[in-house]
Protein backbone atom coordinates (compact mmCIF):
# COMPACT_ATOMS: atom_id res chain seq x y z
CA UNK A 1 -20.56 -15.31 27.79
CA UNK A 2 -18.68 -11.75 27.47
CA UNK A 3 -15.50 -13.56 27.83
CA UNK A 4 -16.39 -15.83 25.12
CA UNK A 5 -17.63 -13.32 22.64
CA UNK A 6 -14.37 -11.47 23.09
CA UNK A 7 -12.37 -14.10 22.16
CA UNK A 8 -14.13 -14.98 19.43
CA UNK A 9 -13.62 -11.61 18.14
CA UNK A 10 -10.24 -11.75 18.58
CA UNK A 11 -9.93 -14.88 16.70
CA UNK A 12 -11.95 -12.94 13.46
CA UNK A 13 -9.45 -10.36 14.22
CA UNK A 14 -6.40 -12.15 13.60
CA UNK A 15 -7.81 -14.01 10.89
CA UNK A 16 -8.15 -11.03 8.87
CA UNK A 17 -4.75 -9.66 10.14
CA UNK A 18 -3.77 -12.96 8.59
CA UNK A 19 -5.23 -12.19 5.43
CA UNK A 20 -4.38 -8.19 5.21
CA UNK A 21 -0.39 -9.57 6.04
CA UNK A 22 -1.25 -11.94 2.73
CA UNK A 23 -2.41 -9.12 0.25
CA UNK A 24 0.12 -6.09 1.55
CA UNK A 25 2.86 -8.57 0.89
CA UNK A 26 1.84 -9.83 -2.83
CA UNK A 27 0.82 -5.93 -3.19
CA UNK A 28 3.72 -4.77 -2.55
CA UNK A 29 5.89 -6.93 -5.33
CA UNK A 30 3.77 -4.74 -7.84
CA UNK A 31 5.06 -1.22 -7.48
CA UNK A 32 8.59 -3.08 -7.39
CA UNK A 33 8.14 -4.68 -10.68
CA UNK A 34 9.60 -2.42 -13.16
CA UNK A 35 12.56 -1.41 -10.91
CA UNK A 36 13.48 -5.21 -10.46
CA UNK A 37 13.13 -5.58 -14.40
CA UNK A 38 15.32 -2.27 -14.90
CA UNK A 39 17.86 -3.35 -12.64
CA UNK A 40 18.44 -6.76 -14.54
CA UNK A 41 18.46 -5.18 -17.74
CA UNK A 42 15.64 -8.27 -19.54
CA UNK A 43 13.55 -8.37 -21.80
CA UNK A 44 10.05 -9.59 -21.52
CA UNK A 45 10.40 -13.16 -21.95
CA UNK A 46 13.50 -13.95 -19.28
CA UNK A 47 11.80 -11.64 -16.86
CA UNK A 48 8.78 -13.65 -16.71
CA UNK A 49 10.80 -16.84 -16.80
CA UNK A 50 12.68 -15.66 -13.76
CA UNK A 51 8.91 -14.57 -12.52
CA UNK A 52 8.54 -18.66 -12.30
CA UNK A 53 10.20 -18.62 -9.38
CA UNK A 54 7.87 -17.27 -7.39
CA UNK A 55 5.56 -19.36 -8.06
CA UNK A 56 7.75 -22.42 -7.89
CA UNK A 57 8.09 -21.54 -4.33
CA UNK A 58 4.47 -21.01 -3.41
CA UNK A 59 3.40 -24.08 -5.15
CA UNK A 60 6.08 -26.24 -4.13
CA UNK A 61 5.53 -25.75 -0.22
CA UNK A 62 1.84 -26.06 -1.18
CA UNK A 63 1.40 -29.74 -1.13
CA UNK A 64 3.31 -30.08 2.83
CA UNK A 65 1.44 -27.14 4.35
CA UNK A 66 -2.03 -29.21 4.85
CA UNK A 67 0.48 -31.54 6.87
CA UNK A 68 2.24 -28.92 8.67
CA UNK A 69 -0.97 -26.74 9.71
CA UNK A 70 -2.36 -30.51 11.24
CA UNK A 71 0.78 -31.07 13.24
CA UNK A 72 1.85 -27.55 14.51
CA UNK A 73 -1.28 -25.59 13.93
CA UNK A 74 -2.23 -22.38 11.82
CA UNK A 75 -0.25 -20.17 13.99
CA UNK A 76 3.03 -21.36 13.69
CA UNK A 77 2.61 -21.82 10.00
CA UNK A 78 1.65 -18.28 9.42
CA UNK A 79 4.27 -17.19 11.71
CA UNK A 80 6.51 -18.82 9.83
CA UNK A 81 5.66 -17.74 6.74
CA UNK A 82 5.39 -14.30 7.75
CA UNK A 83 8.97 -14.35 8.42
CA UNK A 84 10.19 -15.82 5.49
CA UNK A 85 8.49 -12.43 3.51
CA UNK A 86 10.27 -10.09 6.13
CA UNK A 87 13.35 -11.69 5.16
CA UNK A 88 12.99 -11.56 0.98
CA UNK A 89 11.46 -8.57 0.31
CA UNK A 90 14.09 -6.07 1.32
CA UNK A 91 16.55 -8.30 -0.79
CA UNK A 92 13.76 -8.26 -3.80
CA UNK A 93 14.02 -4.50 -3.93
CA UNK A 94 18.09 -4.38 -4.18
CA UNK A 95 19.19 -7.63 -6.26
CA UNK A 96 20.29 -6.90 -9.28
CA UNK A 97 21.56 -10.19 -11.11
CA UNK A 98 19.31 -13.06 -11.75
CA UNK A 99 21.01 -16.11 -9.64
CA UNK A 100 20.28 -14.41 -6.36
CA UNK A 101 16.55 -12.77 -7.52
CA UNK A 102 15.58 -15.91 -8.38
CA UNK A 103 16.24 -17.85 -5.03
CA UNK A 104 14.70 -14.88 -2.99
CA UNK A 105 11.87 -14.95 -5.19
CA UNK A 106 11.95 -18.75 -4.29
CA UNK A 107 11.46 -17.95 -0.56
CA UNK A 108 9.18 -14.88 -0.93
CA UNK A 109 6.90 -17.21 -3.09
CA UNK A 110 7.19 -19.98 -0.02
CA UNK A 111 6.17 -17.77 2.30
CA UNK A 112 3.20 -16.37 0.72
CA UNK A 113 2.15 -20.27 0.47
CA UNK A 114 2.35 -21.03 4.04
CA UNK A 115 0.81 -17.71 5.05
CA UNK A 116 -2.32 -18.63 2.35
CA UNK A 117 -3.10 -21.91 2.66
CA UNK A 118 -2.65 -21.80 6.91
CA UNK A 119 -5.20 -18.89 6.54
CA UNK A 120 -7.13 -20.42 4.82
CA UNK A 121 -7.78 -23.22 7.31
CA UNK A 122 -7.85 -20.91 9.46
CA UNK A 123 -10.74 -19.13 8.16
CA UNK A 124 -12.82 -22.31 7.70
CA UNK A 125 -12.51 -23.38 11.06
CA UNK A 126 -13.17 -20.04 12.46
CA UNK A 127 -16.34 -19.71 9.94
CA UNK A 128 -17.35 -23.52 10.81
CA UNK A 129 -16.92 -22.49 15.08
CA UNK A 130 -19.41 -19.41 14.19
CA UNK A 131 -21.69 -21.56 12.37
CA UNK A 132 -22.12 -17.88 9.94
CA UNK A 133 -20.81 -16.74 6.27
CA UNK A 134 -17.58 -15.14 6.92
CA UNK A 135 -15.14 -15.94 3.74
CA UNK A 136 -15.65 -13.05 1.92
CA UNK A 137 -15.01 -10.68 4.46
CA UNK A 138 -11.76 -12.53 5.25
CA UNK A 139 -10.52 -12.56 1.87
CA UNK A 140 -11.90 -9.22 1.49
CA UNK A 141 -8.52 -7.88 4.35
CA UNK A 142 -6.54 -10.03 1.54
CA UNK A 143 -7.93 -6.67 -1.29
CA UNK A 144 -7.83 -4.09 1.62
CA UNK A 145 -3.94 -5.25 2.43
CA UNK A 146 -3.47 -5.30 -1.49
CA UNK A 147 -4.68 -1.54 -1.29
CA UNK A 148 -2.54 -0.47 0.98
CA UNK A 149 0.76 -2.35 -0.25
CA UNK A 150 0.17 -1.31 -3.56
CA UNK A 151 -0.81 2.54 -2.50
CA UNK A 152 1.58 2.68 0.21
CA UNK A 153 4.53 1.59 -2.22
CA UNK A 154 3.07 3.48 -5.00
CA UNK A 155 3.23 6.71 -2.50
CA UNK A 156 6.41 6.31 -1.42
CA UNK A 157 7.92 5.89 -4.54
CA UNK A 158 6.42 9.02 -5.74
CA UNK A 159 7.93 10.82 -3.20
CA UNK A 160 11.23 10.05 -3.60
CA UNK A 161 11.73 6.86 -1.88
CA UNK A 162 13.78 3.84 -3.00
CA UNK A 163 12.49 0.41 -3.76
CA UNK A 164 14.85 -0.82 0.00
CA UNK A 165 12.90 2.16 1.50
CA UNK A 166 8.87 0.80 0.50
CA UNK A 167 10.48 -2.97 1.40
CA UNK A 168 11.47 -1.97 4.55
CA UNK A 169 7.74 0.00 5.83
CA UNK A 170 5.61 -2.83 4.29
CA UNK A 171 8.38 -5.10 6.46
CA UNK A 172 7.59 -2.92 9.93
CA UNK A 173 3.84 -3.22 8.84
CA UNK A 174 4.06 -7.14 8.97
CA UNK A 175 5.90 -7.56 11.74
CA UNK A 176 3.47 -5.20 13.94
CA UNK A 177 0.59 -7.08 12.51
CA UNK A 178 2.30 -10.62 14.09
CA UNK A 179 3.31 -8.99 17.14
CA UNK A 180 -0.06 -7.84 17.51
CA UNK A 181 -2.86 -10.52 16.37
CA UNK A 182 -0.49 -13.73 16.11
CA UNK A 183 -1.42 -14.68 19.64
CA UNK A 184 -4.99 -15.06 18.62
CA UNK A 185 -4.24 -17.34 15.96
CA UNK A 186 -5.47 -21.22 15.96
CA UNK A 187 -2.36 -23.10 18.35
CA UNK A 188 -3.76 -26.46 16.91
CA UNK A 189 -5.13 -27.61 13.49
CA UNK A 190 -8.49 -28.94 12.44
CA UNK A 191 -9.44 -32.10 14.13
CA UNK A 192 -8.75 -33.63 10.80
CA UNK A 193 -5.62 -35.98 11.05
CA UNK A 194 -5.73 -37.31 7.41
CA UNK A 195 -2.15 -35.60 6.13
CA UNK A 196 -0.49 -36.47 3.40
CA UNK A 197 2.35 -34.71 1.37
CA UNK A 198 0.68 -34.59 -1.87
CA UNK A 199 -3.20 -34.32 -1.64
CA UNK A 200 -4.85 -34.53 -4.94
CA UNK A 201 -8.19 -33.22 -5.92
CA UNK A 202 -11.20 -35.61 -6.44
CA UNK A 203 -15.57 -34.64 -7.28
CA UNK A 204 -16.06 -31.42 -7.77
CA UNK A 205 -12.91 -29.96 -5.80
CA UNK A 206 -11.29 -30.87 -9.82
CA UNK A 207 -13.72 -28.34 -11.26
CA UNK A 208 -13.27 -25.62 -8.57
CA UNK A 209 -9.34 -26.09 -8.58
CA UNK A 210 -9.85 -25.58 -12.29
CA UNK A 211 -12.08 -22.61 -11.75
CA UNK A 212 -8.98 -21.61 -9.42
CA UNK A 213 -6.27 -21.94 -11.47
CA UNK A 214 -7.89 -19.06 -14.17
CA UNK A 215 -8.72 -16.72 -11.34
CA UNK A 216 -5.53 -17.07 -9.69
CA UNK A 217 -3.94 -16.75 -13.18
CA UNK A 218 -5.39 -13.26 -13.99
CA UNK A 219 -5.01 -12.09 -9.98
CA UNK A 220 -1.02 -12.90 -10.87
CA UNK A 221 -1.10 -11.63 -14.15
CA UNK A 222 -2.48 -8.50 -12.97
CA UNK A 223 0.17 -8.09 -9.79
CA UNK A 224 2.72 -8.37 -11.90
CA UNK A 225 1.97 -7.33 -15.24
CA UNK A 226 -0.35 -4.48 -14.71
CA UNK A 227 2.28 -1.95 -14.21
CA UNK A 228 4.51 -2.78 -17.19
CA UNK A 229 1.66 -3.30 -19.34
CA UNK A 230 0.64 0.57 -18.57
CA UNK A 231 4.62 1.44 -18.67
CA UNK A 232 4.92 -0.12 -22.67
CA UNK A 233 1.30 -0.58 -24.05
CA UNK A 234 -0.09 3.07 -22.83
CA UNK A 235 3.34 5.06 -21.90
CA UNK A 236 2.03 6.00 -19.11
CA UNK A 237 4.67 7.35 -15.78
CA UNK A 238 6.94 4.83 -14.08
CA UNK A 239 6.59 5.50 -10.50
CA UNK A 240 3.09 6.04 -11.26
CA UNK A 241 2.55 2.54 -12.92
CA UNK A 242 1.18 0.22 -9.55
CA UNK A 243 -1.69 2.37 -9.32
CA UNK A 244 -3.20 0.23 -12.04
CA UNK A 245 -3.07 -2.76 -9.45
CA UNK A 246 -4.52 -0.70 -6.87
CA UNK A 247 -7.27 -0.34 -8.86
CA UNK A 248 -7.84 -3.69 -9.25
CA UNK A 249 -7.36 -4.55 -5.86
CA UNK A 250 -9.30 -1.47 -4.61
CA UNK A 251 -12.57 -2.41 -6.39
CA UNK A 252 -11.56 -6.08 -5.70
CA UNK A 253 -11.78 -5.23 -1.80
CA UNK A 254 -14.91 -3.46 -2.01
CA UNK A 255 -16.68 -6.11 -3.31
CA UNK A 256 -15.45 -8.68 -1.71
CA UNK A 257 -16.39 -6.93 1.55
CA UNK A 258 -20.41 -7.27 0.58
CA UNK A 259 -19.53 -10.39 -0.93
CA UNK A 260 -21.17 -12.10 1.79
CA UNK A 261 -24.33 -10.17 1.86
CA UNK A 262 -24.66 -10.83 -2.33
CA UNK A 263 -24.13 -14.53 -1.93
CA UNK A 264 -26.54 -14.69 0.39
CA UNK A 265 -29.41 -12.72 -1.50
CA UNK A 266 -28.51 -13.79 -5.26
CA UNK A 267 -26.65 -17.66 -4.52
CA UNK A 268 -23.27 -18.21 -5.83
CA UNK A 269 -23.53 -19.22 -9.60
CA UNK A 270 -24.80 -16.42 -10.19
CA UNK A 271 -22.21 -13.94 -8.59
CA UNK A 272 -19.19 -16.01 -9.84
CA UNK A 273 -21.24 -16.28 -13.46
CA UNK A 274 -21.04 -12.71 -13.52
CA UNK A 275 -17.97 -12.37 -11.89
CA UNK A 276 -15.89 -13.82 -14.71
CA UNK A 277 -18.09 -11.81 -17.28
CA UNK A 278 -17.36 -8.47 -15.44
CA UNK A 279 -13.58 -9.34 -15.37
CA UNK A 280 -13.62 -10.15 -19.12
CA UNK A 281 -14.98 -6.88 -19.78
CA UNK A 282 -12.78 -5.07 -17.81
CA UNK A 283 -10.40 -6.20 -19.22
CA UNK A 284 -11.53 -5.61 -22.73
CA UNK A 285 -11.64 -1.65 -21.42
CA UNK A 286 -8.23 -1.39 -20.17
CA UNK A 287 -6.99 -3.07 -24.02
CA UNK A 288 -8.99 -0.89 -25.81
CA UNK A 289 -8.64 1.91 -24.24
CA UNK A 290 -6.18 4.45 -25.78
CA UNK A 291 -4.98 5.98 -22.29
CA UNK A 292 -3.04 5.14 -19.22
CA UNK A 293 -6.38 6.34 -16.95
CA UNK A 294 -8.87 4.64 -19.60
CA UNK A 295 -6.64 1.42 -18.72
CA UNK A 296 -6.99 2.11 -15.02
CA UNK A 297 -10.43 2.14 -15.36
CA UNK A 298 -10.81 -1.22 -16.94
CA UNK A 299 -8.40 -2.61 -14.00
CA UNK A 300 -10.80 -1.32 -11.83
CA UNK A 301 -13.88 -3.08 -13.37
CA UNK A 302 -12.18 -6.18 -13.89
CA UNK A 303 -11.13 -6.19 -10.05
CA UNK A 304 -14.80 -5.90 -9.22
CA UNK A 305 -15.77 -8.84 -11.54
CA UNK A 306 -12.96 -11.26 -9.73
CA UNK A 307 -13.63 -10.17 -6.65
CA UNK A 308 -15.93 -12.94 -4.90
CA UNK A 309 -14.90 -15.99 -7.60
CA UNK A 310 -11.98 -17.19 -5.06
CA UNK A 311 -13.74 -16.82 -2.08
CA UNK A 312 -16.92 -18.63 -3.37
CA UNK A 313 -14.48 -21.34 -4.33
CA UNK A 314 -13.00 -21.72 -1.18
CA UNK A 315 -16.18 -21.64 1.19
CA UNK A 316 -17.75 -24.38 -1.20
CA UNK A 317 -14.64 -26.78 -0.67
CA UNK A 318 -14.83 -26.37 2.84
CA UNK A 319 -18.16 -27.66 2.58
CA UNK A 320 -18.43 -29.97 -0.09
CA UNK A 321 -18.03 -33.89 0.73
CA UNK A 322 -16.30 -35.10 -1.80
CA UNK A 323 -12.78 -35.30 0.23
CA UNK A 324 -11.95 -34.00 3.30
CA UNK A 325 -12.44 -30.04 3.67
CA UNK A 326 -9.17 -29.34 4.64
CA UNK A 327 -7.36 -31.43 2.29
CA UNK A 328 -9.63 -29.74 -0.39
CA UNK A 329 -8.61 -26.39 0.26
CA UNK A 330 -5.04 -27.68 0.49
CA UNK A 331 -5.30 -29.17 -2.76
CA UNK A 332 -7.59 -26.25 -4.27
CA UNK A 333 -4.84 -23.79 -3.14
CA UNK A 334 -1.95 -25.77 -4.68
CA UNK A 335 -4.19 -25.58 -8.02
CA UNK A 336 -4.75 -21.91 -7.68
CA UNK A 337 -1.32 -20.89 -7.44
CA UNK A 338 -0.49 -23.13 -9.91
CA UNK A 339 -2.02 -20.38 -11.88
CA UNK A 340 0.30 -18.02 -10.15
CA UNK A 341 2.99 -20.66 -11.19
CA UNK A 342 2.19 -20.60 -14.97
CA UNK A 343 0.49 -17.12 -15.55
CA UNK A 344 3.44 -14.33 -15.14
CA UNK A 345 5.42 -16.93 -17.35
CA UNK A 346 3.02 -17.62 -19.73
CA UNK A 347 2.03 -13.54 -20.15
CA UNK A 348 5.54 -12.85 -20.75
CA UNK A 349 6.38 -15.49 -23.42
CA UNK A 350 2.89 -14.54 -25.13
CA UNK A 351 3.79 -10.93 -24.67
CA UNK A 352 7.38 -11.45 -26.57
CA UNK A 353 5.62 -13.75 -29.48
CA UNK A 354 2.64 -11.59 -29.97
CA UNK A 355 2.32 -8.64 -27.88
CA UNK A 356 1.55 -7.59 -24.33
CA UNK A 357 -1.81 -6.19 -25.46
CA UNK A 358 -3.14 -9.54 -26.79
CA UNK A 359 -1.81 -11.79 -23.93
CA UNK A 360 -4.06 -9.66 -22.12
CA UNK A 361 -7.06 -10.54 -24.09
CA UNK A 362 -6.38 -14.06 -23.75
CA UNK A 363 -6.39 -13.38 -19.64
CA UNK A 364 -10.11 -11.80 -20.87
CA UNK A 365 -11.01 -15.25 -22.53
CA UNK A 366 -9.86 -17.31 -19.08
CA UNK A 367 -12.20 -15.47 -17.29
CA UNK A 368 -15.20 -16.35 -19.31
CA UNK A 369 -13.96 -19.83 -19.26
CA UNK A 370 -14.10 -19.51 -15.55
CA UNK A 371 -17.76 -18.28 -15.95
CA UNK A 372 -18.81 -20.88 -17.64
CA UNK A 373 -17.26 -23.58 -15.25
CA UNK A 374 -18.78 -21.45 -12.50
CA UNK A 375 -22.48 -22.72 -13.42
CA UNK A 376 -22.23 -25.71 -11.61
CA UNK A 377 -20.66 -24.47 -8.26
CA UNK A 378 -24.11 -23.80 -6.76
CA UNK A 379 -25.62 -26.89 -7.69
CA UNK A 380 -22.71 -28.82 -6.00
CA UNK A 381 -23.61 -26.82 -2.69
């Protein structure tokens, strides 16, 4: 029994090693931002164009990764993944013409794909072995390692140190976190063998891939817009800009770490119900407000409102029977970084045309879309 409780501990363990590699790698991006945008010398709308890329690359390996976590397992998915970021980062923080930023972004966005939807599955096995409520928590390391990417980069560029200089500690980071927990990871997939290349949603995975898509959206939006929207909307310091992502992702952690514990006493319409509405008025604070902290702020409240709508999505299509579980999250996770895919694009062509201030608000007005759509998660439980 001792032996058995140990492993299974390990197994959380690496799970949410899984997750923190996840969110210190998309953190990380985020302090890098306006450096990347200086060095190619763009305007708003071609930088978010080239910001397509990343999500091209994320959702394009997307729709294989169900079939490759089924034939060689979770762990050699994330593994893999995990090396594609070691490789692109360092290269994201010194390219400076857009051919060769937008293929790295290509493979950075890839590799965040594998690592998320591999952890994914991984998480709902290891929450289905335990037979207890554990998503949260998990994606709760994916905030904590968004913390830390975006505070660690954030610190060293305050210090002094270059953008190859953050890329390369957030790179030593990852690989200690693989050297350390990968052994732990799932060696086989779920006992599911239905794989296909492209798996489409179908029932109510449509309306929580939907629900996806807008949280994903903002969560993107926010990674890599926050810190240029506090550069030009509220003039606030440069090297000081990512803290308004590790805001979000700060207050995003903390609730997503009693996320469990608030499902369970209040159900989940009405935490994602409220979730969106918080969000929407964070949002509203950081527009309004007239400062760079005031903006902070409303980053910070916003985070808190996101902060259990993803996971709440992803434990209900792992148990929903409307399609297979793991073809669900497969699909749902294609959906949601579709968001990813569209969202840095979208905020920088709305942000040429009419402002970076009012693209925000319509990331404001997603959320209570997503609110609205969230009403009927509950009932489909």
């Amino acid at each position: 029994m001792a032996v058995e409780t140990v492993s299974e501990n390990k197994k959380r363990a690496a799970t949410r090693a899984s997750f923190f590699l996840a969110g210190i790698s998309v953190a990380t991006w985020a302090p890098l931002v306006p450096y990347a945008k200086a060095r190619l010398d763009v305007d708003e709308a071609i930088f978010g164009f080239l910001l397509l890329f990343l999500g091209i690359g994320a959702v394009g390996c997307m729709p294989l990764c169900q079939r490759l976590v089924v034939r060689f397992g979770c762990r050699k998915v994330i593994c893999t993944g995990a090396v594609m970021i070691c490789v692109s980062l360092p290269l994201l923080a010194t390219l400076s013409d857009m051919p060769s930023m937008a293929v790295t972004l290509l493979v950075f966005g890839a590799g965040l794909g594998f690592v998320d939807v591999a952890m994914n599955i991984q998480a709902t096995i290891i929450e289905r072995q335990s037979g207890e409520q554990l998503m949260s928590g998990f994606h709760g390391l994916f905030s904590v390692g968004g913390i830390a990417g975006s505070l660690l980069g954030g610190s060293l560029l305050s210090a002094g140190a270059n953008p190859f200089g953050v890329a390369g500690a957030i790179v030593l980071v990852i690989a200690g976190l693989m050297y350390r927990y990968s052994r732990y990871l799932e060696p086989e997939g779920p006992g599911e063998r239905k794989a296909s290349t492209l798996v489409l949603p179908e029932g109510v995975v449509v309306l929580m891939g939907a629900i996806a898509v807008g949280c994903f959206l903002v969560e993107g939006a926010m990674l890599d817009w926050s810190a240029l929207f506090l550069t030009s909307v509220k003039s606030f310091a440069k090297h000081r800009a990512g803290f308004g992502y590790t805001a979000f992702a700060l207050t995003m952690a903390i609730g997503r770490l009693f996320g469990d514990m608030l499902i369970a006493r209040f159900g989940a319409r009405p935490v994602i119900v409220s979730g969106g509405i918080i969000g929407a008025f964070g949002l509203s604070i950081a527009i309004l407000s007239p400062t760079g902290a005031g903006a902070i702020l409303g980053f910070a409240v916003c985070g808190a409102g996101c902060a259990n709508m993803v996971p709440i999505l992803f434990a209900a299509a792992g148990r929903q029977k409307a399609m297979d579980p793991t073809a669900a999250i497969s699909s749902m996770t294609t959906l949601g970084y579709g968001g990813n895919l569209a969202g840095p694009a979208a905020v920088g062509f709305f942000a040429h045309a009419i402002g970076l201030r009012l693209a925000f608000a319509l990331l404001a007005v997603l959320l209570l879309l997503a609110a609205y759509g969230g009403r009927k998660i509950e009932e489909q439980r």
